[in-house]
Protein backbone atom coordinates (compact mmCIF):
# COMPACT_ATOMS: atom_id res chain seq x y z
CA UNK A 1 20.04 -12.85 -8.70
CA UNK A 2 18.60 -10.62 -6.06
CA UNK A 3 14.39 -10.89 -6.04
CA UNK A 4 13.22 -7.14 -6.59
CA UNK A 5 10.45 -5.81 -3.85
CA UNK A 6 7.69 -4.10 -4.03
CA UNK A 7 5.89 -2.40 -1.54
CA UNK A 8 1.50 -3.86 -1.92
CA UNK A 9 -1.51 -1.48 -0.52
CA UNK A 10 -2.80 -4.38 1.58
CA UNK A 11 -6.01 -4.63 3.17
CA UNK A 12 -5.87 -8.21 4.81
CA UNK A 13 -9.01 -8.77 2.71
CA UNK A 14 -9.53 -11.77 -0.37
CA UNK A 15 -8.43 -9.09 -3.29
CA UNK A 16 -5.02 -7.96 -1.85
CA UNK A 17 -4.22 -11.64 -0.12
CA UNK A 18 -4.49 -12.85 -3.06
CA UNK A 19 -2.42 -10.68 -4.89
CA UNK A 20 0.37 -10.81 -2.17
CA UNK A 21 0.60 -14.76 -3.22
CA UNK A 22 0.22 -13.76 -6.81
CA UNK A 23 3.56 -11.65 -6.96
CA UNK A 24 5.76 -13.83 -4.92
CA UNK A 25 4.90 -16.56 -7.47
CA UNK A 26 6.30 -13.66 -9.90
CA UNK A 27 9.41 -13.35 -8.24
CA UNK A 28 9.00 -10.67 -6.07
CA UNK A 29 9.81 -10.29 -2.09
CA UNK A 30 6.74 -8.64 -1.14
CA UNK A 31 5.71 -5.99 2.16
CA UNK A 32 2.74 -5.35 2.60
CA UNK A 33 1.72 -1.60 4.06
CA UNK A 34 -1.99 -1.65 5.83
CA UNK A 35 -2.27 1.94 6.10
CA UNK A 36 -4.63 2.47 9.17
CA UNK A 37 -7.22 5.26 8.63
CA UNK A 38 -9.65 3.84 11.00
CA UNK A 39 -11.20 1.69 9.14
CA UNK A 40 -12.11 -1.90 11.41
CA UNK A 41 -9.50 -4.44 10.72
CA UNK A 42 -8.87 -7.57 12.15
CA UNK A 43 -6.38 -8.26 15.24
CA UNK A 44 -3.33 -6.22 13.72
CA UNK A 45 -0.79 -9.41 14.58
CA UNK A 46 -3.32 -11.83 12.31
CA UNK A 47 -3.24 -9.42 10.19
CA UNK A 48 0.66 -9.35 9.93
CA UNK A 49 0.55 -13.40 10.26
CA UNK A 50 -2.12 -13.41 7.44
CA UNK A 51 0.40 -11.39 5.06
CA UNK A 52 3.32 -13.43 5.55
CA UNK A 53 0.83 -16.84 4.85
CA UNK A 54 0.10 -15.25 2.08
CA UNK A 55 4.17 -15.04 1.12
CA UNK A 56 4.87 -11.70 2.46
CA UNK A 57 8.48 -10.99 3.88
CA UNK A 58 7.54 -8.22 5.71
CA UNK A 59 4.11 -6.94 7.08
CA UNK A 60 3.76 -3.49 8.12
CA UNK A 61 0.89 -1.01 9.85
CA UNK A 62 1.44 2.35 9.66
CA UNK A 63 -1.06 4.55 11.80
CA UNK A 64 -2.01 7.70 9.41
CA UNK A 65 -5.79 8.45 11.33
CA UNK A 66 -4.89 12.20 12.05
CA UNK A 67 -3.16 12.80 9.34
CA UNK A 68 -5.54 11.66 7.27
CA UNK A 69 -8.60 13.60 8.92
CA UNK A 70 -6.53 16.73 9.51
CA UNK A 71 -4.56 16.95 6.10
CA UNK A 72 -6.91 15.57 4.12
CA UNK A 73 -10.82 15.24 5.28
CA UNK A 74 -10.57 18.64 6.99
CA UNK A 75 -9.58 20.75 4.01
CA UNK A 76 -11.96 19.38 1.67
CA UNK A 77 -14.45 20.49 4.49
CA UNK A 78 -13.50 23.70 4.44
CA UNK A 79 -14.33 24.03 1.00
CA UNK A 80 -17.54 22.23 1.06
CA UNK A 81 -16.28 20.14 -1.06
CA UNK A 82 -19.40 17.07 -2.75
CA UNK A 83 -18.84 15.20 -5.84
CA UNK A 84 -21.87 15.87 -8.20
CA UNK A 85 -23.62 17.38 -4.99
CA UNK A 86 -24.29 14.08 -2.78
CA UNK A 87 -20.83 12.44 -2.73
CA UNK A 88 -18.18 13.48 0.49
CA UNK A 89 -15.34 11.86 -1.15
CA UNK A 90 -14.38 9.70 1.56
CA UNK A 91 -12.92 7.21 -0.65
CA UNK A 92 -11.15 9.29 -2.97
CA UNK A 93 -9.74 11.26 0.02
CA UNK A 94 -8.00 8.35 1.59
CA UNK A 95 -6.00 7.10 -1.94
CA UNK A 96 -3.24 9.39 -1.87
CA UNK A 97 -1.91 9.04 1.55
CA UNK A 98 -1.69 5.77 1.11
CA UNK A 99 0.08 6.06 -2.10
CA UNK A 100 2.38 8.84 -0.30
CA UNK A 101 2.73 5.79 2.59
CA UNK A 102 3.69 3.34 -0.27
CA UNK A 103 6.36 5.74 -1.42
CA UNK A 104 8.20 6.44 2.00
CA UNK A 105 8.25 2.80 2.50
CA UNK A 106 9.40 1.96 -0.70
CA UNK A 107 11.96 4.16 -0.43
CA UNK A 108 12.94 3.27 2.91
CA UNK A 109 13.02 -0.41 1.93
CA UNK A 110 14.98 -0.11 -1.04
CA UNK A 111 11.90 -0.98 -3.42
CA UNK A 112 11.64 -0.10 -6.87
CA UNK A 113 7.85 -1.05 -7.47
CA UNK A 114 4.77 -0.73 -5.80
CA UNK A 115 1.56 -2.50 -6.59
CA UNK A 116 -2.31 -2.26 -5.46
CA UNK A 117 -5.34 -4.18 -5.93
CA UNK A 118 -7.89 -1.07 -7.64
CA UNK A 119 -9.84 -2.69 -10.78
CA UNK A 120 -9.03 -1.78 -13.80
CA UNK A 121 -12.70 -0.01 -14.86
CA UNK A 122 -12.60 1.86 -11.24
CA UNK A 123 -10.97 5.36 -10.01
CA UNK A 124 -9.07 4.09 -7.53
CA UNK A 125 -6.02 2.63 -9.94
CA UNK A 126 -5.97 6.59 -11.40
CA UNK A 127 -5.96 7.73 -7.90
CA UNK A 128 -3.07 5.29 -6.80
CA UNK A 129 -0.75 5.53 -10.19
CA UNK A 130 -1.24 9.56 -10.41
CA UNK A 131 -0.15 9.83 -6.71
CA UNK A 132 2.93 7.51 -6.92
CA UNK A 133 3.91 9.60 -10.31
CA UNK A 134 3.69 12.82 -8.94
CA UNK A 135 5.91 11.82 -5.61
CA UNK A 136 8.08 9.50 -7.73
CA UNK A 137 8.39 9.99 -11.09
CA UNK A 138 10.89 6.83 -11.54
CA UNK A 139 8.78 4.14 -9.58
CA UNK A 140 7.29 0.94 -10.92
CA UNK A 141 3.65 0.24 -10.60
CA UNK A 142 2.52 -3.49 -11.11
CA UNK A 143 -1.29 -3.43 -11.10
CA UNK A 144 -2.26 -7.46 -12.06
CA UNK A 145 -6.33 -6.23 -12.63
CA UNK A 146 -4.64 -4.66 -15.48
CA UNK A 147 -2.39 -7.64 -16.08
CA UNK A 148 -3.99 -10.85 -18.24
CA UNK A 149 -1.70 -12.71 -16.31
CA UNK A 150 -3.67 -12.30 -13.46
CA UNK A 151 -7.08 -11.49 -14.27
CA UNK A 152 -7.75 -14.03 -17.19
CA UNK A 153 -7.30 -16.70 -14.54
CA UNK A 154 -9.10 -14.81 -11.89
CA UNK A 155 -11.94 -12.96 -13.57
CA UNK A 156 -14.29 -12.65 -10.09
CA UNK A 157 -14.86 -13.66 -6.63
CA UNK A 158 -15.49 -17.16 -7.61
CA UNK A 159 -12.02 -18.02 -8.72
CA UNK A 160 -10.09 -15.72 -6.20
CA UNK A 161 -11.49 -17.58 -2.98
CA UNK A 162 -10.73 -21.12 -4.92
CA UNK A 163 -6.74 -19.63 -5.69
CA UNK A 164 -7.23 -18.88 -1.81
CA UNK A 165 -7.91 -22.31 -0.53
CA UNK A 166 -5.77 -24.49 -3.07
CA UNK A 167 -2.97 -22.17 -1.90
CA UNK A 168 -3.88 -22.09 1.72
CA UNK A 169 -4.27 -18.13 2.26
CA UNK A 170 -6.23 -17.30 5.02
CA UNK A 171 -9.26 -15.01 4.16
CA UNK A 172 -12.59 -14.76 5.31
CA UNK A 173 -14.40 -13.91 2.15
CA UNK A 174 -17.54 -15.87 1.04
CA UNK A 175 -20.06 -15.62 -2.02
CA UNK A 176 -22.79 -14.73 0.25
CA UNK A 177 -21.80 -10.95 0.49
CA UNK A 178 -23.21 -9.76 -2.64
CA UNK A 179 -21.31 -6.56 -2.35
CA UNK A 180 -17.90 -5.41 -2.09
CA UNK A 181 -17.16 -2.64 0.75
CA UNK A 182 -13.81 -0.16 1.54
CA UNK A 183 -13.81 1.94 4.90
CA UNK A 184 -12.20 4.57 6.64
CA UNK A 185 -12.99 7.10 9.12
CA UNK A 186 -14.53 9.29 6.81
CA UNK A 187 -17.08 6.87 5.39
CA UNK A 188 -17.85 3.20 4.29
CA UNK A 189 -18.54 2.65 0.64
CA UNK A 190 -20.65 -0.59 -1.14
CA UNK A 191 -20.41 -1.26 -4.66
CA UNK A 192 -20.95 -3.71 -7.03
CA UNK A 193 -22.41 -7.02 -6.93
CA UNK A 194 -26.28 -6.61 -6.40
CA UNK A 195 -25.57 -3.03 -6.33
CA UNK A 196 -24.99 -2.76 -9.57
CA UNK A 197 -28.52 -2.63 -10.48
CA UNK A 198 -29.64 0.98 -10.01
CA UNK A 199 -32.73 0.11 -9.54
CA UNK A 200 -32.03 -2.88 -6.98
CA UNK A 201 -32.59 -1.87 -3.20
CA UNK A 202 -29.70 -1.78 -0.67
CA UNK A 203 -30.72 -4.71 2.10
CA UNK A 204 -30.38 -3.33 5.70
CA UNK A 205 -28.10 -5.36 6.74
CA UNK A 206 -25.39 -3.98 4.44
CA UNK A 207 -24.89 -1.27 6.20
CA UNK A 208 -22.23 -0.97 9.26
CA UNK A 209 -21.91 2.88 10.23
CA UNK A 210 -25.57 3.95 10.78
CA UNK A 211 -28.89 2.88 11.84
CA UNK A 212 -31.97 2.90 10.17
CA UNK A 213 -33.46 6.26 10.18
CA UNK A 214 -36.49 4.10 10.99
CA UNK A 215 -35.30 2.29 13.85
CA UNK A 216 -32.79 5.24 14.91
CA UNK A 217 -33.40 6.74 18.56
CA UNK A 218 -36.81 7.93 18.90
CA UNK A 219 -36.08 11.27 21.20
CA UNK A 220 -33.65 13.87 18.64
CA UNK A 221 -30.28 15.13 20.42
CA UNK A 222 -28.83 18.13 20.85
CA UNK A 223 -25.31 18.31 19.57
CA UNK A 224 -22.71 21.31 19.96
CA UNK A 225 -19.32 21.58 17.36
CA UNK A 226 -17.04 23.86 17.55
CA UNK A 227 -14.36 25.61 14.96
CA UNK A 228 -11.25 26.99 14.93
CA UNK A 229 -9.87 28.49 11.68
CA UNK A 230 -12.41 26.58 9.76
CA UNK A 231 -11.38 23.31 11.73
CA UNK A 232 -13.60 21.55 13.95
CA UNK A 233 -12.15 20.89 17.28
CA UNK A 234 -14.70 20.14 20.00
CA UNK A 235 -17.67 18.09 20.27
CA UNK A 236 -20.45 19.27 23.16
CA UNK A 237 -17.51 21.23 25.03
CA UNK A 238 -15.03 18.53 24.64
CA UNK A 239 -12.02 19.20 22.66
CA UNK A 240 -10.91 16.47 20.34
CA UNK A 241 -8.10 15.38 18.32
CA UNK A 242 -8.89 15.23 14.37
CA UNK A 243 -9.32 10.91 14.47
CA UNK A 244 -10.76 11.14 17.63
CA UNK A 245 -13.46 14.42 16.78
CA UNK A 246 -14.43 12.30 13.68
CA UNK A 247 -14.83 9.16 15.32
CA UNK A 248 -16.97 10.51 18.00
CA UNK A 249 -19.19 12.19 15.71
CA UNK A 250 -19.42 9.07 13.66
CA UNK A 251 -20.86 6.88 16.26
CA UNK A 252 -23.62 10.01 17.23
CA UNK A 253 -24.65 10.46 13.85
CA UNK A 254 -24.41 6.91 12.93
CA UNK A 255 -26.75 6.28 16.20
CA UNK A 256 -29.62 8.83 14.80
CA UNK A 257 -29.11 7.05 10.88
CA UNK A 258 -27.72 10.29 9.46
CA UNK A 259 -25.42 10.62 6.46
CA UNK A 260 -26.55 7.55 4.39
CA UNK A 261 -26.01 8.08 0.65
CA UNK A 262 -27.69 6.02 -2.62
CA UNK A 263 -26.35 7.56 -5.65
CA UNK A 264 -25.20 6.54 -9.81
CA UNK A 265 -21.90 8.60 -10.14
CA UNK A 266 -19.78 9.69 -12.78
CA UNK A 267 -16.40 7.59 -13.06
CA UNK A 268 -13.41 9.28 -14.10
CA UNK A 269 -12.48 6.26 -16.71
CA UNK A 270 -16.23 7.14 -18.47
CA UNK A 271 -18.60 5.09 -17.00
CA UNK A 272 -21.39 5.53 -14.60
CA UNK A 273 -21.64 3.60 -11.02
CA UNK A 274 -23.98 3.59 -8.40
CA UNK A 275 -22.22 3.58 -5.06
CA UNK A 276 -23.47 3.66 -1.54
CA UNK A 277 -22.14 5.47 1.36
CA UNK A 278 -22.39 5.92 5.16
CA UNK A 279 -20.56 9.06 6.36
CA UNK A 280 -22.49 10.31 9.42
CA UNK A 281 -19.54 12.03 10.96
CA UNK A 282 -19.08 13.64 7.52
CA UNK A 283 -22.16 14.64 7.25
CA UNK A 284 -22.49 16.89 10.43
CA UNK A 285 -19.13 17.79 9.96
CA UNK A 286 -20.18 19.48 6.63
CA UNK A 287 -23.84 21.03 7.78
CA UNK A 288 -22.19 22.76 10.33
CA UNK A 289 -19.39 24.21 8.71
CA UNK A 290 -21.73 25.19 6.35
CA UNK A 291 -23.13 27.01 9.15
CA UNK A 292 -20.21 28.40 10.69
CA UNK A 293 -19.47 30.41 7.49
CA UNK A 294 -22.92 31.79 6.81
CA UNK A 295 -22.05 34.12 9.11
CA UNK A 296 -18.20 34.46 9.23
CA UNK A 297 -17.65 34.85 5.45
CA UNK A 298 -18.20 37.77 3.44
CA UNK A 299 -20.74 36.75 0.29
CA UNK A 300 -17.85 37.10 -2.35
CA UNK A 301 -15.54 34.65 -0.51
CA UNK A 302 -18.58 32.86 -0.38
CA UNK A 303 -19.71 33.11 -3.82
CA UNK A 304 -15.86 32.35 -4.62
CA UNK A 305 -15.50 29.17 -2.81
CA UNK A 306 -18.98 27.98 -4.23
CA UNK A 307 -17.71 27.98 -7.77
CA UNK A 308 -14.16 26.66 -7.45
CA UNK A 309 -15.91 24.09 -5.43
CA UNK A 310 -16.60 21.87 -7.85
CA UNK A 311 -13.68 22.13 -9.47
CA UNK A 312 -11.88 21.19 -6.43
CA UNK A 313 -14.28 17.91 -5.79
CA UNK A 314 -13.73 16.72 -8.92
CA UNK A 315 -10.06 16.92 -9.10
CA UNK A 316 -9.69 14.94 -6.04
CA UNK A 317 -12.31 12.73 -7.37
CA UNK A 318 -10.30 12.18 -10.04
CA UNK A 319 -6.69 11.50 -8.29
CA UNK A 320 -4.90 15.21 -8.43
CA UNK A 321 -4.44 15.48 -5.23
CA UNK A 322 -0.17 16.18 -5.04
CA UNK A 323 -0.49 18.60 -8.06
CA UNK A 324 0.48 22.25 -8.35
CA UNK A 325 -3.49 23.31 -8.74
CA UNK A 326 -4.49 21.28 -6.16
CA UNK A 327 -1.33 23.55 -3.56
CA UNK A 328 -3.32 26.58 -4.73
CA UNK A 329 -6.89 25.45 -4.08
CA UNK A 330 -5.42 24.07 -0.74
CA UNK A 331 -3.98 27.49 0.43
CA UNK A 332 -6.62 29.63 -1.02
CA UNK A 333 -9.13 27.83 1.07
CA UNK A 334 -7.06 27.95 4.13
CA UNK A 335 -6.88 31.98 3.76
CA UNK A 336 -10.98 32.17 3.61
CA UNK A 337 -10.83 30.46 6.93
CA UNK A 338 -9.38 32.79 9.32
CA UNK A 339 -12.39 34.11 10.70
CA UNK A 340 -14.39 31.12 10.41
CA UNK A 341 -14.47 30.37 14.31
CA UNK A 342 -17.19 29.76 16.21
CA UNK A 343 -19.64 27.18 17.73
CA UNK A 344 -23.07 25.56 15.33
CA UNK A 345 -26.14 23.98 17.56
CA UNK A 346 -27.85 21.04 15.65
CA UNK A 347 -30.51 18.66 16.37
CA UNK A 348 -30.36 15.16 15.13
CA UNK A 349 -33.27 12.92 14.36
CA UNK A 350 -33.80 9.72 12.72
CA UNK A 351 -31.51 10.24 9.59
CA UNK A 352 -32.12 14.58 9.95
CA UNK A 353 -29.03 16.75 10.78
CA UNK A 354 -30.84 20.55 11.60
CA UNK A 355 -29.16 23.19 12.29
CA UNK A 356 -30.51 25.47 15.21
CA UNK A 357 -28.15 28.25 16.09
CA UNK A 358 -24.69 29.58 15.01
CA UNK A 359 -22.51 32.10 16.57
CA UNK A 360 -19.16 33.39 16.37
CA UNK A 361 -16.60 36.28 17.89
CA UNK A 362 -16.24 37.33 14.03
CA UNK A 363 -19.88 37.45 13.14
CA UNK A 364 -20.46 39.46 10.31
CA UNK A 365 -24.40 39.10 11.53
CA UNK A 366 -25.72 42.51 12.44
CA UNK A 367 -29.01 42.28 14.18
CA UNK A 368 -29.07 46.05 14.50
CA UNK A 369 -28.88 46.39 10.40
CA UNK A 370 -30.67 43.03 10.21
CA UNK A 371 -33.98 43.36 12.35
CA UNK A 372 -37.23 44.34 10.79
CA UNK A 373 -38.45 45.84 13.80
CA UNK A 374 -35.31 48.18 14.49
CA UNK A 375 -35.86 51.99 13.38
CA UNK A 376 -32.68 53.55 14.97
CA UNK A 377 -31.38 54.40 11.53
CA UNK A 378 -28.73 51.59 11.29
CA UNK A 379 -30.38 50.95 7.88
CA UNK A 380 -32.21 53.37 5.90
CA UNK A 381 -35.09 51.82 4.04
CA UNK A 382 -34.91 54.68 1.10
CA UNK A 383 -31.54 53.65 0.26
CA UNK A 384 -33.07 51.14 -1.39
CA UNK A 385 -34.38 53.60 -3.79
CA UNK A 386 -31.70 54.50 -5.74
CA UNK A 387 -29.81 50.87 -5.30
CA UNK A 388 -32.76 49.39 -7.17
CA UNK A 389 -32.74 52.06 -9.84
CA UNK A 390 -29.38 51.65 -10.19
CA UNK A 391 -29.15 48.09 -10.83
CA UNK A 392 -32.74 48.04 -13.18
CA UNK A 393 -31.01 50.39 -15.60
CA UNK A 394 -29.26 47.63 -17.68
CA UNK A 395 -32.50 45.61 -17.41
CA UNK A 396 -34.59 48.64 -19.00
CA UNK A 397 -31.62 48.86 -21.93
CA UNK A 398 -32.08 45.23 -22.69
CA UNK A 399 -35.86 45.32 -22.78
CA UNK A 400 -35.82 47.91 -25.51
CA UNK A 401 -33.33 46.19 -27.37
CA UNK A 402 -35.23 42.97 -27.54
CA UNK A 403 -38.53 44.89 -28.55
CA UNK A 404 -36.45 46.49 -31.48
CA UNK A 405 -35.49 43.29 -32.03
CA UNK A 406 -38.78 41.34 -31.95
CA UNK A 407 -40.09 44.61 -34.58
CA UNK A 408 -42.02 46.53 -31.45
């Protein structure tokens, strides 16, 4: 009888080496798909080597960088979009096109399941399992942190890099790393381990992106982006390509220790977590566009985006990304965008992003109606009169209600 396959996430790391070994011994013929979104990965043929020690029949890489940071990072900047106002959802970003990867190759392959390595107490198995649903409904998801099979064997670290070396799979995991890490090009997150003490420090040397706002360069710079549409597409005059923009600002920001991130979130499976994050591309990314539409955007649109905001964050937070609410958040944002086009001046200084000038050939900025010092009539300081009246009358009615009220 024919082994089935199945198509593994695979990062090359202890977790999903591990579990490549784990599901041969099942019976399966396993590939394993390293989706690249930029995040640092070994020598891409020990990486394919790696897999097959690890039982693998097939190892493949499939390059999704600008299709991650144009189809996914960019639209959730154009809405702003934060997680309980501090997170940038790098992370949570990234799961679905990998999922979508997993499905094309499945498909292509001839594979009926799909697995990953995402804990069973984490997001990341709801943002997997919802995204292979939604793009096939008939697929089989084998998730072993959910399986006894696997995890009463293999509770932690401990045990996983002792099934590693009696079975001869090459990782490079130790127990000194008292932290576990996942990276792409919109961020690096840290979790667990000593982390998960909210009150324990991060140590320094945990983090890869950024510098030390402390030890960060001691002179601030001067940095110019530019937007198209609501899409950033130049850094300092330099047009960019959406991996390549985001890269660049990455190792800027990450130079001048900006876009570091210490906060307790809210898991979508009920618990809280405290998570750490470097995004210093991010970051700018999202200061400036924040700039470019304070003077592009009417205050409605605005006020608009503000509130579905959150709504949006936490739906792709919590895995919805291919759903039919999330296809009218996407093109309602992309319709607020037309005029926002333009180029944002910041400074950057030892863990500071500033913004110092703005402009745009769509600027709703009038310094003529704007200027306290202009008297040429463009605005007429009475007006004011009658606006304030006008908007104090339901104030007045619900004063003398409240004294009837209160017996006055």
């Amino acid at each position: 009888m024919a082994r089935e396959k199945v198509v593994l996430a695979y990062s090359g790391g202890l977790d999903t080496s591990v579990i490549a070994h784990w599901l041969t011994q099942q019976g399966y013929d396993v590939i394993c798909l390293l989706v690249d979104l930029g995040q640092k990965v070994e020598n891409l043929d020990v990486i394919g080597n790696k897999a097959k020690a690890s039982g693998a029949i097939k190892s493949v890489i499939d390059d999704r960088k600008d299709e991650f940071v144009r189809g996914h990072v960019f639209p959730s900047l154009q809405f702003n979009a934060v997680y309980e106002g501090t997170y940038l959802l790098g992370t949570s970003l990234a799961r679905p096109l990998i999922a979508k990867a997993q499905i094309e190759l499945a498909r292509a392959e001839g594979a009926r399941f799909v697995s990953h390595g995402a804990t069973g107490k984490g997001n990341d198995q709801v943002r997997f399992e919802l995204s292979y649903y939604a793009l096939n409904p008939e697929i089989q998801v084998i998730a072993p942190w959910k399986d006894p099979a696997f995890f009463k064997p293999l509770p932690g670290r401990k045990e996983l890099i002792a099934y590693a070396e009696r079975n001869r799979i090459p990782v490079k995991a130790t127990l000194s790393q008292p932290w576990s890490s996942d990276e792409n090009l919109m961020h690096i997150s840290f979790e667990a381990g000593m982390l998960e003490d909210p009150w324990q420090a991060p140590r320094e040397d945990m983090f890869e992106l950024s510098t030390s706002p402390r030890e960060a360069l001691s002179e601030p710079q001067e940095l110019f982006v530019e937007f198209e549409r609501g899409v950033p597409v130049a850094v300092d005059g330099e047009r960019l390509g959406p991996a390549a923009l985001l890269s660049r600002l990455n190792d800027i920001g990450g130079r001048h220790g900006v876009g570091r991130v210490d906060m307790v979130e809210s898991r979508f499976v009920g618990m809280k977590s405290r998570g750490v994050y470097e995004t210093p591309g991010g970051t700018i990314l999202h200061i400036a566009h924040r700039a470019m539409e304070s003077i592009t955007l009417d205050r409605d649109v605005i006020n608009l985006k503000d509130t579905l905001m959150p709504r949006f964050a936490r739906s792709v937070y919590n895995g919805f990304w291919f759903t039919p609410e999330m296809r009218v958040l996407l093109t309602l944002v992309r319709e607020t965008q037309e005029c926002v086009t333009g180029r944002v001046r910041l400074q950057l200084y030892r863990g500071n992003c500033q913004v110092t000038g703005r402009e745009s050939p769509f600027s709703l900025y009038d310094m003529a109606v704007a200027s306290m010092d202009d008297d040429a009539g463009a605005y007429n300081p009475m007006d004011a009169i009658g606006f304030i009246k006008l908007n104090a009358l339901t104030l007045k009615a619900a004063h003398r209600q409240r004294r009837k009220l209160e017996g006055k």
